[in-house]
C-alpha atoms as a PDB file:
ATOM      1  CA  UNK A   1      84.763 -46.543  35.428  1.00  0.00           C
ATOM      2  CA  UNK A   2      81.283 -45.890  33.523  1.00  0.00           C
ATOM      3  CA  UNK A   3      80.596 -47.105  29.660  1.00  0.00           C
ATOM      4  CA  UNK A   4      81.331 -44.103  28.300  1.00  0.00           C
ATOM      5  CA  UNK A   5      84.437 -43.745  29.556  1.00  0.00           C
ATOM      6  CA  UNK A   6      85.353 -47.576  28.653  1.00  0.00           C
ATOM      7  CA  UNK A   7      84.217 -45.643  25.144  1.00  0.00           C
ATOM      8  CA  UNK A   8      86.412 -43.303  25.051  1.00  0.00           C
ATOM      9  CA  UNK A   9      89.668 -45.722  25.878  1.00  0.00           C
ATOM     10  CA  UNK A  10      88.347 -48.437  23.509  1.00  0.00           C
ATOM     11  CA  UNK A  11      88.580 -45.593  20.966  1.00  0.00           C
ATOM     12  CA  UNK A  12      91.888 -44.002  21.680  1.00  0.00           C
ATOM     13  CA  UNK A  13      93.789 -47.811  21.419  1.00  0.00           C
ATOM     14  CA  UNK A  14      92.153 -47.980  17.948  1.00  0.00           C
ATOM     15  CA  UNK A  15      93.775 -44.595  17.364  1.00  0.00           C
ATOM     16  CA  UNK A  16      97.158 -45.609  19.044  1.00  0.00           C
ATOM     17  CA  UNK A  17      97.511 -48.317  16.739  1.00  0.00           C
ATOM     18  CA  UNK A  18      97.097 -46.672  13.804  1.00  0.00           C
ATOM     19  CA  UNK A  19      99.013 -43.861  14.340  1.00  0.00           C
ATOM     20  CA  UNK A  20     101.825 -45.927  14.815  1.00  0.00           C
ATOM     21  CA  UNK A  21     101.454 -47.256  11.476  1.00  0.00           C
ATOM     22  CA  UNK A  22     101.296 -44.167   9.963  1.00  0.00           C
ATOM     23  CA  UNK A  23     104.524 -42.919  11.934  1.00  0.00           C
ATOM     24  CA  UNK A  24     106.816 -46.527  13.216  1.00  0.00           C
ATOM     25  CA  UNK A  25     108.215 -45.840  16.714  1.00  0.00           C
ATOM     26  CA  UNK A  26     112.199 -46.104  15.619  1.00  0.00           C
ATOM     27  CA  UNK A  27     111.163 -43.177  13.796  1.00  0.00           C
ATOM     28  CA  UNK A  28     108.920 -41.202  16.534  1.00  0.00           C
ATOM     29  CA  UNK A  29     111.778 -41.928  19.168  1.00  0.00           C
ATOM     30  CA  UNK A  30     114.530 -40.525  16.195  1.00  0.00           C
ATOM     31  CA  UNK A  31     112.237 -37.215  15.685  1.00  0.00           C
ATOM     32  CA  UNK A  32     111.780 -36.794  19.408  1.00  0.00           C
ATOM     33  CA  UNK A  33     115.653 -36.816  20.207  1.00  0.00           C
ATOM     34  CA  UNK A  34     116.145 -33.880  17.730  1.00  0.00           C
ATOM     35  CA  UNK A  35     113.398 -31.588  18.815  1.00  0.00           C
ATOM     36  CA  UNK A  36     114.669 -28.602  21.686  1.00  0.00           C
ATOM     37  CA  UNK A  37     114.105 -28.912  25.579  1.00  0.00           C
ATOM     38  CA  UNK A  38     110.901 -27.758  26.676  1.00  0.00           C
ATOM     39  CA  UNK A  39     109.848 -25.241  28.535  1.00  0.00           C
ATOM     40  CA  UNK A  40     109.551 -25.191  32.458  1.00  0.00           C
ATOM     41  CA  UNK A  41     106.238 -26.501  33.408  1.00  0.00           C
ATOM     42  CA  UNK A  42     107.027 -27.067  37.323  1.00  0.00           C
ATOM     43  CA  UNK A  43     108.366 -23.296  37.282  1.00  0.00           C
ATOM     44  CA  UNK A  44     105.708 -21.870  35.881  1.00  0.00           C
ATOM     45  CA  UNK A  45     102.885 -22.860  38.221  1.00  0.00           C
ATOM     46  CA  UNK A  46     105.242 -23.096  40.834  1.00  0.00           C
ATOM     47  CA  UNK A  47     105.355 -19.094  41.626  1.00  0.00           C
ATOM     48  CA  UNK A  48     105.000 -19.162  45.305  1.00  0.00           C
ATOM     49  CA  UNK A  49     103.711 -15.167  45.658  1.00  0.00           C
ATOM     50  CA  UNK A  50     100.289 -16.165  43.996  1.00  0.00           C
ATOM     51  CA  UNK A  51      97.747 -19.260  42.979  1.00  0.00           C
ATOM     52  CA  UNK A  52      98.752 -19.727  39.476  1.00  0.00           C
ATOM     53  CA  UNK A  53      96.040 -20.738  36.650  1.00  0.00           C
ATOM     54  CA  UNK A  54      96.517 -23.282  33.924  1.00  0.00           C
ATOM     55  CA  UNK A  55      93.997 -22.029  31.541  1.00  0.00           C
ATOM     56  CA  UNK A  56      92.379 -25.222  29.492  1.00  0.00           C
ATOM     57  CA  UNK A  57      91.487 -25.198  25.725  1.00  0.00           C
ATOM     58  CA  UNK A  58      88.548 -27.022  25.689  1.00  0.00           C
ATOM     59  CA  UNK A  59      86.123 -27.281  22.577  1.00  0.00           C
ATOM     60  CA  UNK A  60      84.086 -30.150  23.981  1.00  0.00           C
ATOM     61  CA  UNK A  61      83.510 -32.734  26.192  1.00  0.00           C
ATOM     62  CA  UNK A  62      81.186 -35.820  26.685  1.00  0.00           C
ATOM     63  CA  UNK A  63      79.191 -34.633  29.589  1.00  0.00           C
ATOM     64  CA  UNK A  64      79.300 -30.990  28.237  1.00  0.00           C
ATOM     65  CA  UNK A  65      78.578 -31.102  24.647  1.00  0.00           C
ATOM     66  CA  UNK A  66      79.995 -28.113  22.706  1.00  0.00           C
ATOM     67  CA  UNK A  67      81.064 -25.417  25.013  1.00  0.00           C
ATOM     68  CA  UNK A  68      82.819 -22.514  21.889  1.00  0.00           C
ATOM     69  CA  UNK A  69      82.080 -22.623  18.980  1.00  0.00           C
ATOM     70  CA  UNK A  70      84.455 -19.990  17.851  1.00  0.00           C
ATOM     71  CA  UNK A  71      87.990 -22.217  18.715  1.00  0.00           C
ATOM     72  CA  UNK A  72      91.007 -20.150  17.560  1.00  0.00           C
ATOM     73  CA  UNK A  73      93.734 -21.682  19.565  1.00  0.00           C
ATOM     74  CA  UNK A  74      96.213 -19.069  18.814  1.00  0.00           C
ATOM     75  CA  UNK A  75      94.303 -16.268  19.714  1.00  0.00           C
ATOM     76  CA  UNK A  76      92.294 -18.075  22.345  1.00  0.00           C
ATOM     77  CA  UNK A  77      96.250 -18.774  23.974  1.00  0.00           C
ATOM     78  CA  UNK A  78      97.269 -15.150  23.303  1.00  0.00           C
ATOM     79  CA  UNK A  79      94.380 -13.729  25.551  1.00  0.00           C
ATOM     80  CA  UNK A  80      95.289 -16.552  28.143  1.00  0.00           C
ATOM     81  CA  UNK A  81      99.030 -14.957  28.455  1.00  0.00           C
ATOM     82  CA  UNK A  82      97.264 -11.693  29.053  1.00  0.00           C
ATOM     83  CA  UNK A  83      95.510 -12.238  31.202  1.00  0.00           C
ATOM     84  CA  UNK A  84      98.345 -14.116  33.645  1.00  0.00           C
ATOM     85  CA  UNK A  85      98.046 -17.438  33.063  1.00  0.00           C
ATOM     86  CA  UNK A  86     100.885 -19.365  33.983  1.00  0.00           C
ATOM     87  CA  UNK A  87     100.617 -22.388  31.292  1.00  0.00           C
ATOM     88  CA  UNK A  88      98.435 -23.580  29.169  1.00  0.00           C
ATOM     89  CA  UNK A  89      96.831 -26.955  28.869  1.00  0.00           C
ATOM     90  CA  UNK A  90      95.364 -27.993  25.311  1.00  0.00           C
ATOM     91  CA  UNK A  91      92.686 -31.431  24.914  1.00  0.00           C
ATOM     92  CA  UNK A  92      94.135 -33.360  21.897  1.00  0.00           C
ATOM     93  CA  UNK A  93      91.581 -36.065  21.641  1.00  0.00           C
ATOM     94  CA  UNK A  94      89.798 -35.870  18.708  1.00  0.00           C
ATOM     95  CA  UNK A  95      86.873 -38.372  18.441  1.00  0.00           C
ATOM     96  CA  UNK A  96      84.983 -36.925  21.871  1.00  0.00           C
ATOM     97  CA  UNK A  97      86.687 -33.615  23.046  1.00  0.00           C
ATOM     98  CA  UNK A  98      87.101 -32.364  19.108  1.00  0.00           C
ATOM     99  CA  UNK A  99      91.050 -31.303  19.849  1.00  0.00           C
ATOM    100  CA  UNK A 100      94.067 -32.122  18.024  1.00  0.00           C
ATOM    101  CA  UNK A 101      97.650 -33.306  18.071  1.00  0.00           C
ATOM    102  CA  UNK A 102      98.407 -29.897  15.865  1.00  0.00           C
ATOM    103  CA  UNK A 103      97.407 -27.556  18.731  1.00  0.00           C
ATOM    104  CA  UNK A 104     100.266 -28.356  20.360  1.00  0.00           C
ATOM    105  CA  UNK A 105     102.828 -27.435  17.986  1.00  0.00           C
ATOM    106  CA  UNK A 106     100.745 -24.156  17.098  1.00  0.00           C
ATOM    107  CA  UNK A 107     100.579 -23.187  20.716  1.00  0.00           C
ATOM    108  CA  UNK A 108     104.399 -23.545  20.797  1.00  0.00           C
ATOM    109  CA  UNK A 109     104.669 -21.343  18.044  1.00  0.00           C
ATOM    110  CA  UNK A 110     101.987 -18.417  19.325  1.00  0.00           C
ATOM    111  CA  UNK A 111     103.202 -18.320  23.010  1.00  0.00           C
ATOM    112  CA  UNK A 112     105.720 -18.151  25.874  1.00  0.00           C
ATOM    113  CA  UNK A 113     104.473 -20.526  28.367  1.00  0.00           C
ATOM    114  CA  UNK A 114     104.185 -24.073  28.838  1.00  0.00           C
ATOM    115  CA  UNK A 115     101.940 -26.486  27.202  1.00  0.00           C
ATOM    116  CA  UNK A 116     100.601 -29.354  29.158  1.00  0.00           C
ATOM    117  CA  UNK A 117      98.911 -32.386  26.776  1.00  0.00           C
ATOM    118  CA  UNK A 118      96.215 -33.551  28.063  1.00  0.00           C
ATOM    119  CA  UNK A 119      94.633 -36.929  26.853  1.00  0.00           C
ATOM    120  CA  UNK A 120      94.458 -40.391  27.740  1.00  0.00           C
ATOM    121  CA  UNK A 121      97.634 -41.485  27.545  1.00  0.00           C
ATOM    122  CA  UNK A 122      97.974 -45.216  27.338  1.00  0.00           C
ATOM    123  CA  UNK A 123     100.796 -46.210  25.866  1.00  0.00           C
ATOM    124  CA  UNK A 124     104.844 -44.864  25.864  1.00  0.00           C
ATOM    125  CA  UNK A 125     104.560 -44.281  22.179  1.00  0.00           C
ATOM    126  CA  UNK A 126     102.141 -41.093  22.785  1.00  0.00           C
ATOM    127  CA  UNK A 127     105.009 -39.690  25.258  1.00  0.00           C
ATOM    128  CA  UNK A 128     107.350 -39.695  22.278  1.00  0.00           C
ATOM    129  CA  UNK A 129     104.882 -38.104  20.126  1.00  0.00           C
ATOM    130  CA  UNK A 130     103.615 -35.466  22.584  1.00  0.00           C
ATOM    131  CA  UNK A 131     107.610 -34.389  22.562  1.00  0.00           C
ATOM    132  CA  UNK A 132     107.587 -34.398  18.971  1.00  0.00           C
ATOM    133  CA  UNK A 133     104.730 -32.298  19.135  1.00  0.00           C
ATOM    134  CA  UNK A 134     106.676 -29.879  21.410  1.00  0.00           C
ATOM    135  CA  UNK A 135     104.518 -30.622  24.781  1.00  0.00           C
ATOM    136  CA  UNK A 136     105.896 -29.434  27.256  1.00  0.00           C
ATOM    137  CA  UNK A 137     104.796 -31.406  29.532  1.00  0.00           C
ATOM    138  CA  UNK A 138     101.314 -34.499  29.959  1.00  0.00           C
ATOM    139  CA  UNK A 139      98.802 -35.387  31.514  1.00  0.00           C
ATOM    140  CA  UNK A 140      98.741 -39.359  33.010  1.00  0.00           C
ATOM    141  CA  UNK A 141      95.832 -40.353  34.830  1.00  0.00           C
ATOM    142  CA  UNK A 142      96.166 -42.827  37.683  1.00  0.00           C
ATOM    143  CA  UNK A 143      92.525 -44.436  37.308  1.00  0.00           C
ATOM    144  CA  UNK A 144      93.292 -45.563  33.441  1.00  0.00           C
ATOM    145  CA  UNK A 145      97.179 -46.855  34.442  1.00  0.00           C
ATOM    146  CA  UNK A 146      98.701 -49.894  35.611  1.00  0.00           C
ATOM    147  CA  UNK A 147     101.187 -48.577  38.522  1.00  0.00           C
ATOM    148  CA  UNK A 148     103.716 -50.577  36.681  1.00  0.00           C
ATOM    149  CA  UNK A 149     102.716 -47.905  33.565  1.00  0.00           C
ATOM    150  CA  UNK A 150     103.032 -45.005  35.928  1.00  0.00           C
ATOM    151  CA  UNK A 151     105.707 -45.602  37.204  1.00  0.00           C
ATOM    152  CA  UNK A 152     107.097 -46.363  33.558  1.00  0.00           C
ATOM    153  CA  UNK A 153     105.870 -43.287  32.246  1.00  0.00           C
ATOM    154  CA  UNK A 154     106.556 -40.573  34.828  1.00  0.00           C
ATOM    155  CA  UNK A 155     110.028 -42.458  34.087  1.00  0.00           C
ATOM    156  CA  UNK A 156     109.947 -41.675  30.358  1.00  0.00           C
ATOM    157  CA  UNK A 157     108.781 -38.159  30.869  1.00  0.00           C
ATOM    158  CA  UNK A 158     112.111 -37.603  32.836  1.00  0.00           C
ATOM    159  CA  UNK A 159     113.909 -39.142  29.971  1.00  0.00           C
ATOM    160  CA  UNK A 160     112.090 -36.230  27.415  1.00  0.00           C
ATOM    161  CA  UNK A 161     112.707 -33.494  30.320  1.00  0.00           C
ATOM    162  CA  UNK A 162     109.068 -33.652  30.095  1.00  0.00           C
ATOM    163  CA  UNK A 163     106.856 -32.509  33.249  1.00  0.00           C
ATOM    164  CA  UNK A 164     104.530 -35.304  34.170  1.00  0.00           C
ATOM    165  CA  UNK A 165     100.874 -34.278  35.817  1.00  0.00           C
ATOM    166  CA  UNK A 166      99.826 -37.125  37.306  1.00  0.00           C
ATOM    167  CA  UNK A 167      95.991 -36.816  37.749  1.00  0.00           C
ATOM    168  CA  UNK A 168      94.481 -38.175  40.744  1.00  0.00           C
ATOM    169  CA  UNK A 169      90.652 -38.844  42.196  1.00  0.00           C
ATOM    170  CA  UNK A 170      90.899 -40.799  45.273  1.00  0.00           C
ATOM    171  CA  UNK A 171      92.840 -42.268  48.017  1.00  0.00           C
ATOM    172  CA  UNK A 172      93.972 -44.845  45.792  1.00  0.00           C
ATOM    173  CA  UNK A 173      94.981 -42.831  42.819  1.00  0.00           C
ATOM    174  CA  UNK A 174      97.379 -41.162  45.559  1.00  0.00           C
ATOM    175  CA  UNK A 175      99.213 -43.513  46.528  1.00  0.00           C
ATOM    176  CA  UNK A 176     100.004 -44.539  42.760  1.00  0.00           C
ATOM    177  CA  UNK A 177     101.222 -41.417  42.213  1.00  0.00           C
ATOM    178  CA  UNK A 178     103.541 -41.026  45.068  1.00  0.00           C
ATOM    179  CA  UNK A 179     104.995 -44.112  44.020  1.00  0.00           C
ATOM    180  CA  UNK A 180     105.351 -43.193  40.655  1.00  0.00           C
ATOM    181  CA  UNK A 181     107.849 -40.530  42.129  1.00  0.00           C
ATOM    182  CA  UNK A 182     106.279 -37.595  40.181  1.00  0.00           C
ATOM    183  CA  UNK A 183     106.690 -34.117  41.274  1.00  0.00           C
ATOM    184  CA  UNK A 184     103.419 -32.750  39.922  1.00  0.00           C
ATOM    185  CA  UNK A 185     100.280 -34.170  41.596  1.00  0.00           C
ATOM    186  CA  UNK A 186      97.023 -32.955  39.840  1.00  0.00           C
ATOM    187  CA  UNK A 187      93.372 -33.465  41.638  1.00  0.00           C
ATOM    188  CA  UNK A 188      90.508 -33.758  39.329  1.00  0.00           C
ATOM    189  CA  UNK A 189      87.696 -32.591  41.284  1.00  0.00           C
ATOM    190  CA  UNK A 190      85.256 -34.583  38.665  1.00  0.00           C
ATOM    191  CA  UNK A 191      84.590 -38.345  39.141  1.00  0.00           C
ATOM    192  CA  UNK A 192      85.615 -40.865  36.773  1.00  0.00           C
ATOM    193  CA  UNK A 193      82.307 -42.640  37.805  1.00  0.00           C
ATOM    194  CA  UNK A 194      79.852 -40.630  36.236  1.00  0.00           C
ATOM    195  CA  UNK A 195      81.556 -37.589  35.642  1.00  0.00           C
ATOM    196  CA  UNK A 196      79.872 -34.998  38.457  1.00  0.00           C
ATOM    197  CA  UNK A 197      81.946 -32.458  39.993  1.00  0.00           C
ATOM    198  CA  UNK A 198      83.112 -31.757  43.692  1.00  0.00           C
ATOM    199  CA  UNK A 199      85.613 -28.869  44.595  1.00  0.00           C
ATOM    200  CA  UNK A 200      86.127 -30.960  48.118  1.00  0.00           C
ATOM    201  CA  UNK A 201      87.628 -34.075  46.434  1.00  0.00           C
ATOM    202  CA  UNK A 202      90.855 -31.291  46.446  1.00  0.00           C
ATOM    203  CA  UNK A 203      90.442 -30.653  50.354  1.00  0.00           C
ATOM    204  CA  UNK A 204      89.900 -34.637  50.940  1.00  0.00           C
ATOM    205  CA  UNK A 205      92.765 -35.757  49.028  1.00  0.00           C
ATOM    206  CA  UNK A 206      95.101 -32.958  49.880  1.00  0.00           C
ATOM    207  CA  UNK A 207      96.621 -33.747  53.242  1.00  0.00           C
ATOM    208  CA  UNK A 208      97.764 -37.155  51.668  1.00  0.00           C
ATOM    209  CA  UNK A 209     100.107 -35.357  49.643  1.00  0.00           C
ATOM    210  CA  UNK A 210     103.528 -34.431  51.067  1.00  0.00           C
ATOM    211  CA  UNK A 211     104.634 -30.418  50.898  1.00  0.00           C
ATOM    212  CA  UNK A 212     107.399 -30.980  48.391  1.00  0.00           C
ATOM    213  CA  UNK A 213     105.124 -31.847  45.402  1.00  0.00           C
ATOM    214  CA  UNK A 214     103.666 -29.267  43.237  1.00  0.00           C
ATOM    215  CA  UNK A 215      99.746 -29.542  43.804  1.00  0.00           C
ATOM    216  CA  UNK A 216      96.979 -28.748  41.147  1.00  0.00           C
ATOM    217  CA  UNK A 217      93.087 -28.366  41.569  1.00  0.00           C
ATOM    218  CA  UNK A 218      90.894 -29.269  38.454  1.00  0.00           C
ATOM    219  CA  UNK A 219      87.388 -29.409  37.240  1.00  0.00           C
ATOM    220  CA  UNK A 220      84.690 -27.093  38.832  1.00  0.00           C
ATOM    221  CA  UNK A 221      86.667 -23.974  40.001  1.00  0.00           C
ATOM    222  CA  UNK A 222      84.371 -21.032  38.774  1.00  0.00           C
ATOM    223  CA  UNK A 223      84.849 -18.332  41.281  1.00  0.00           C
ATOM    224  CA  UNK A 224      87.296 -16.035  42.948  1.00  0.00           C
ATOM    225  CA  UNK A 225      86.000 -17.722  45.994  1.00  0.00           C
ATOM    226  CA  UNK A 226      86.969 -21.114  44.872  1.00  0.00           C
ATOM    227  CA  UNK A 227      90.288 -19.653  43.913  1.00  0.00           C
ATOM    228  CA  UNK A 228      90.781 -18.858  47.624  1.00  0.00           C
ATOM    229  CA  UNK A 229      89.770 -21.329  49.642  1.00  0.00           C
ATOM    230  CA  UNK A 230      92.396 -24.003  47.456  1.00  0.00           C
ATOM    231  CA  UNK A 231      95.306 -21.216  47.582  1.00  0.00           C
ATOM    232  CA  UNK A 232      94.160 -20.778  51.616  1.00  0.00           C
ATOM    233  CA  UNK A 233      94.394 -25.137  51.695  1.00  0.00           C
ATOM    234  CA  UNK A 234      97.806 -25.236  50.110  1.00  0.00           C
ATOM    235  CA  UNK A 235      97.137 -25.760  46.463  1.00  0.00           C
ATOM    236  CA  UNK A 236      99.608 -24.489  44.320  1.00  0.00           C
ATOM    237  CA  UNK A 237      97.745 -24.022  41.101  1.00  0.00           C
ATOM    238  CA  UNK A 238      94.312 -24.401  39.797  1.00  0.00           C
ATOM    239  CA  UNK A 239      93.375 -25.494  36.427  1.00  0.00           C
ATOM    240  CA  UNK A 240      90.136 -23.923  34.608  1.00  0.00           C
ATOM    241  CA  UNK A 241      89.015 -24.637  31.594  1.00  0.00           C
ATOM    242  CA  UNK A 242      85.117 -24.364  31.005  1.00  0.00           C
ATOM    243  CA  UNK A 243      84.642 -21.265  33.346  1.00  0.00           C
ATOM    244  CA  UNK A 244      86.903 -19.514  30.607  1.00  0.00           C
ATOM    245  CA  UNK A 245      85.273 -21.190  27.722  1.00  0.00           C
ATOM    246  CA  UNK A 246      82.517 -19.894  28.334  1.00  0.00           C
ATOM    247  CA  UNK A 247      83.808 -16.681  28.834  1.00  0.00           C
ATOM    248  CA  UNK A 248      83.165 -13.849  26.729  1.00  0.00           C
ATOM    249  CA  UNK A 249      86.297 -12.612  27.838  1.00  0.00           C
ATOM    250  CA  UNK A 250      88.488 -14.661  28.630  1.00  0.00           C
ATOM    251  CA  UNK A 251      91.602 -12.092  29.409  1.00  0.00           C
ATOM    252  CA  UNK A 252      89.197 -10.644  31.809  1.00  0.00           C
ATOM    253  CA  UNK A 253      88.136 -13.361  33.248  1.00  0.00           C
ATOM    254  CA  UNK A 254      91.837 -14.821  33.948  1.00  0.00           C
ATOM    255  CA  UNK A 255      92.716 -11.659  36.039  1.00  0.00           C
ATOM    256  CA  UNK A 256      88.846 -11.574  37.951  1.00  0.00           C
ATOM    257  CA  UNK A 257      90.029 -14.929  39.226  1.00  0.00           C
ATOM    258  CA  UNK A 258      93.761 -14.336  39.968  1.00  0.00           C
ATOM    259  CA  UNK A 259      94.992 -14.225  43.257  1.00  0.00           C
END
């Protein structure tokens, strides 16, 4: 794990503590048990005539800077949809990716499909409030959990009817997440280490992974080649976020790289 990412987690706990001051758990976990099931994540990227694409709603990230400038979530998730994405994955930190917990319940309110959280989720009291937020499902990385916490939280998403993605980057991370007993197995092609990108971190971690989970491919896909070498290896969705970013496009784009 490098110092900036030790940054970045040092940051969020700050934020985790005082958002629960601002909003006590009794009263998260009373808010979360009122708000509607949520959509079919699993289902949705699980459509076994095609790869299916998560497109990602990126504004910025540490090793990237400031990929758009113009960041209209709504419409941003609108051309997503037409263009055949499957579900849509929104960054909520604030501090170093410039998202927001609000995207989430906008996106709920502007499309169809299912929205996947993704931040670093530390703690059980950000699984309440990602439900409250109307996620429809989250992101938990194995490298930044405890496989007690996995395990725990993969739990907890269950509880919510929540999909959990549990993100993996080695051999290690693997095994945590088979143990954690989640059905959605996400490998980030980008290393925790010092953030640099390899699309064969999918094809050296993939035989690990039984048939019966639902396998996702993320960081560095950029072409329709890329697309179909991980549908040819067994991958069942890809995730692409700065590809479409930077994307003039972006509707376009989506159906150039469908498969």
């Amino acid at each position: 794990m490098n110092d900036y990412l030790k940054k970045i987690l040092a940051h969020k706990k700050e934020s985790i503590k005082k958002r629960k001051k601002i909003l006590p758990r009794v009263k998260l976990d009373e808010m979360a048990s009122m708000i509607k099931k949520p959509r079919d994540f699993i289902h949705s990227i699980r459509k076994s005539d095609r790869i299916n694409i998560i497109g990602e709603l990126k504004r910025a990230s540490p090793s990237a800077g400031l990929i758009r400038k113009e960041f209209d979530i709504k419409d941003l998730a609108q051309k997503m949809v037409k263009g055949g994405a499957g579900a849509i994955s929104v960054l909520t930190e604030e501090k170093y990716f410039k998202g927001n917990l609000i995207y989430l319940t906008e996106l709920h309110e502007s499309v169809d499909i299912p929205i996947l959280r993704k931040d670093f989720i530390l703690d059980e009291y950000q699984l309440f409030e990602s439900r409250v937020y109307f996620a429809d499902a989250v992101l938990l990385i194995a490298g930044i959990l405890s496989f007690e916490q996995l395990v725990d939280y993969v739990s907890i998403c269950n509880k919510l009817n929540m999909s959990a993605l549990v993100e993996v980057h080695n051999e290690n991370d693997v095994q945590k997440a088979l143990g954690s007993r989640t059905g959605i197995i996400g490998i980030n092609n980008r290393s925790l280490n010092d953030f640099s990108v390899d699309i064969n971190t999918t094809f050296k971690l993939l035989p690990m992974i039984p048939k019966d989970k639902v396998i996702v491919s993320e960081s560095g896909i950029k072409t329709k080649d890329d697309v179909r070498r991980l549908k040819e290896a067994g991958v069942d969705a890809v995730l692409i976020g700065e590809t479409l970013m930077r994307s003039e496009n972006i509707e376009e784009k989506l159906k150039e790289l469908a498969l």
